[in-house]
N, C-alpha and C. Protein backbone atom coordinates (compact mmCIF):
# COMPACT_ATOMS: atom_id res chain seq x y z
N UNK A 1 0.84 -1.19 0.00
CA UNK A 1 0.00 0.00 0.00
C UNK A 1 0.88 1.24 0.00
N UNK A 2 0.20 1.76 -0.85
CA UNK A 2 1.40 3.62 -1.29
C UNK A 2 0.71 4.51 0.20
N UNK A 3 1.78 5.33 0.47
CA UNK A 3 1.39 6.40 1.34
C UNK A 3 0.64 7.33 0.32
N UNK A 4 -0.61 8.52 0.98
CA UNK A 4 -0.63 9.88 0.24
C UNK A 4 0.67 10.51 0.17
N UNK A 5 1.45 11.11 -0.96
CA UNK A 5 2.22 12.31 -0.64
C UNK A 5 3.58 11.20 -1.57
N UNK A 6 3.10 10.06 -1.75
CA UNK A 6 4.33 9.13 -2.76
C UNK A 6 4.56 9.42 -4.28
N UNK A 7 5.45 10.07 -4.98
CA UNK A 7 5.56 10.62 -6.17
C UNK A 7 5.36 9.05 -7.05
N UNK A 8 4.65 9.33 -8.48
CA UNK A 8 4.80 8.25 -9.34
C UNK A 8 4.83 8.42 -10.67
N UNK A 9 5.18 8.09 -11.26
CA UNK A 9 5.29 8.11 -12.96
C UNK A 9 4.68 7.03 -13.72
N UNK A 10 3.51 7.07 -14.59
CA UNK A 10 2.74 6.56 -15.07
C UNK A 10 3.44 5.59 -16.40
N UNK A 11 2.56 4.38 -16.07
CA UNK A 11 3.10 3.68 -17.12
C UNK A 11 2.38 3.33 -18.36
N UNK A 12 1.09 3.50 -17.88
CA UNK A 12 0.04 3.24 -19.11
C UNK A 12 -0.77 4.63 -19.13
N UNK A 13 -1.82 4.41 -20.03
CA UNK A 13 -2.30 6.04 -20.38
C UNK A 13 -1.78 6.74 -20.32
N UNK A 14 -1.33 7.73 -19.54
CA UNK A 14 -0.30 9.02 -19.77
C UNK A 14 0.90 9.03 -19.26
N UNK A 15 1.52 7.57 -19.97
CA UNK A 15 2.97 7.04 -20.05
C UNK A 15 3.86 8.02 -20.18
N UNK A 16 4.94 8.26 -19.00
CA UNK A 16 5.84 9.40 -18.46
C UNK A 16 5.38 10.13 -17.88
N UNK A 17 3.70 10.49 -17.60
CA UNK A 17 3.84 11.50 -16.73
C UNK A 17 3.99 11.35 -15.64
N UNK A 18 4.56 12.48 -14.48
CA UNK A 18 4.84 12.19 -13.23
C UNK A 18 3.56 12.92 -12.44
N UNK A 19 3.56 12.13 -11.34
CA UNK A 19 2.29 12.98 -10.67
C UNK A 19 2.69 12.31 -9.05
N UNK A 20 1.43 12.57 -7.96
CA UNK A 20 1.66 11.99 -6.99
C UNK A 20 0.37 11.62 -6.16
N UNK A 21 0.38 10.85 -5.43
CA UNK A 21 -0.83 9.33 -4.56
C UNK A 21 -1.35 10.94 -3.77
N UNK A 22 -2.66 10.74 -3.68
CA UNK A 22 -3.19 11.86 -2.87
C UNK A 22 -4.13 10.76 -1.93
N UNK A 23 -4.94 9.54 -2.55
CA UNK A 23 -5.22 8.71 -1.41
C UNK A 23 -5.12 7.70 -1.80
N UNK A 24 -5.95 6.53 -1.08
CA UNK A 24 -5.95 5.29 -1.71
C UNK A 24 -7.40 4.83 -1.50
N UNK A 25 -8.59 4.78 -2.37
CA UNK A 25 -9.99 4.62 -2.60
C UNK A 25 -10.29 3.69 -1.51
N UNK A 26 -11.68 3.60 -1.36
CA UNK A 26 -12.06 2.37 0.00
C UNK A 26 -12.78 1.04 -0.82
N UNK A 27 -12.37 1.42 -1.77
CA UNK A 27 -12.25 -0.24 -2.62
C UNK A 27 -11.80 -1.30 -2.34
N UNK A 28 -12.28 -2.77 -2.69
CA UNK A 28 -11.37 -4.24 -2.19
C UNK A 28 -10.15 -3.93 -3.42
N UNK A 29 -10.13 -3.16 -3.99
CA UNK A 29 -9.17 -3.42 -4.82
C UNK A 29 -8.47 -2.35 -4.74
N UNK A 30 -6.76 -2.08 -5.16
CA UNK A 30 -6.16 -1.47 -4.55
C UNK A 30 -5.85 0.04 -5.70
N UNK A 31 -6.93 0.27 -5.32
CA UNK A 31 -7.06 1.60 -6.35
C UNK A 31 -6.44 3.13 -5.73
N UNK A 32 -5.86 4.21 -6.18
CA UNK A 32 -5.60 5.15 -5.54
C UNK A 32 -6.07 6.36 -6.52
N UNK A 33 -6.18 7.80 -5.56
CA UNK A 33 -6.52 9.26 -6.10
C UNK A 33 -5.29 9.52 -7.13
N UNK A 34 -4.84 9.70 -7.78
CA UNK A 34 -3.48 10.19 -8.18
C UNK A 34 -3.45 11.86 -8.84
N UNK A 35 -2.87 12.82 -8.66
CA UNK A 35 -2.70 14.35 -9.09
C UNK A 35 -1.49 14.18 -9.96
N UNK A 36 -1.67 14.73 -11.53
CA UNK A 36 -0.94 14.34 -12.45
C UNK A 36 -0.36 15.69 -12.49
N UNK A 37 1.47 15.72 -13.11
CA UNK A 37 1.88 17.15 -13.29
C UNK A 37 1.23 17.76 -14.23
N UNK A 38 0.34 17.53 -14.89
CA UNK A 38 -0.70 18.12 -16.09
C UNK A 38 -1.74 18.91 -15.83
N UNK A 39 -1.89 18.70 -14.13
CA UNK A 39 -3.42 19.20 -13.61
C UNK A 39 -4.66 17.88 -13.50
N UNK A 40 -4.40 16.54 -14.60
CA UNK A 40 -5.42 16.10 -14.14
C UNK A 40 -5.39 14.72 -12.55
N UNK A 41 -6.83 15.05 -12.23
CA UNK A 41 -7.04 13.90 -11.05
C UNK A 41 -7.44 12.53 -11.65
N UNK A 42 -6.88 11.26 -11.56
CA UNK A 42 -7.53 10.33 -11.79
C UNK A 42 -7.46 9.21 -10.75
N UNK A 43 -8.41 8.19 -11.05
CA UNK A 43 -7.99 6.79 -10.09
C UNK A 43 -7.20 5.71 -11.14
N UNK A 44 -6.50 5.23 -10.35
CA UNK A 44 -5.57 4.12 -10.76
C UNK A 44 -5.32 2.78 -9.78
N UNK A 45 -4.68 1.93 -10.45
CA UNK A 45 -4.40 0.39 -9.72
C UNK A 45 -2.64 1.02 -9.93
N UNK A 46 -2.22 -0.34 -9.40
CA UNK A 46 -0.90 -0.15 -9.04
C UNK A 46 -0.06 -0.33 -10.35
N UNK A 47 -0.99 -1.36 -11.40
CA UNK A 47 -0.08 -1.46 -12.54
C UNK A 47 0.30 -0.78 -13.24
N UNK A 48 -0.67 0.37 -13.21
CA UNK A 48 -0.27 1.65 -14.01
C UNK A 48 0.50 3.00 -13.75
N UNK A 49 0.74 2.62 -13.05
CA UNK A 49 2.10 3.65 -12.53
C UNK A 49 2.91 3.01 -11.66
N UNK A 50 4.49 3.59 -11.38
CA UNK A 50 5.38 2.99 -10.38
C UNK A 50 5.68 4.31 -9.68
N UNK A 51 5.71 3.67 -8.59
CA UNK A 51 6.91 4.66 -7.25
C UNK A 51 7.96 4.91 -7.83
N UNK A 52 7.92 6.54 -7.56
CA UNK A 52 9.22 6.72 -7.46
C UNK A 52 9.90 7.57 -6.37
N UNK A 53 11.42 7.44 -6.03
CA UNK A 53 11.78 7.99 -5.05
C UNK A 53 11.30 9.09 -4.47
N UNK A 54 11.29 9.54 -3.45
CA UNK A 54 10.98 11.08 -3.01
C UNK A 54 11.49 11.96 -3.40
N UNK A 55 12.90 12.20 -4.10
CA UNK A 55 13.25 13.43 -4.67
C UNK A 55 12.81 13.35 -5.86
N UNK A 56 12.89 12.65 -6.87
CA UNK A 56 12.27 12.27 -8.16
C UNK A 56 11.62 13.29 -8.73
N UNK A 57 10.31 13.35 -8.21
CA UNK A 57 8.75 14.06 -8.50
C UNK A 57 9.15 15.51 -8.85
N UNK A 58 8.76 16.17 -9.62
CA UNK A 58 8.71 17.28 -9.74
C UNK A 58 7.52 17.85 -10.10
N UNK A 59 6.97 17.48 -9.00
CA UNK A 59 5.15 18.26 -8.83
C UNK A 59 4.93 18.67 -7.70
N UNK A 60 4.09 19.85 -7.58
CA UNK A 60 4.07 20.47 -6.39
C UNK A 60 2.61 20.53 -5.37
């Protein structure tokens, strides 16, 4: 399970962008809020984006 506030970079749909976990849905399945450096909000599973380090992110 991702913390809120974990930077990630997308691997499918908007492959490269970086964004970061704002929550994680109250779904059985392990879905999260994600804030993209583009402006948009979406939900995601884990396959579609990876962690990346804490300095990494360059979103604010």
């Amino acid at each position: 399970m991702l913390e809120p506030g974990t930077p990630i970079e997308m691997t499918k749909g908007y492959k490269g962008v970086k964004g970061t976990v704002i929550e994680r849905t109250e779904s059985e399945y392990e879905l999260y809020v994600l804030k993209l450096e583009n402006g948009i909000h979406l939900v995601a599973g884990p396959t579609a984006f990876v962690p990346l380090a804490k300095g990494n992110a360059e979103t604010g």
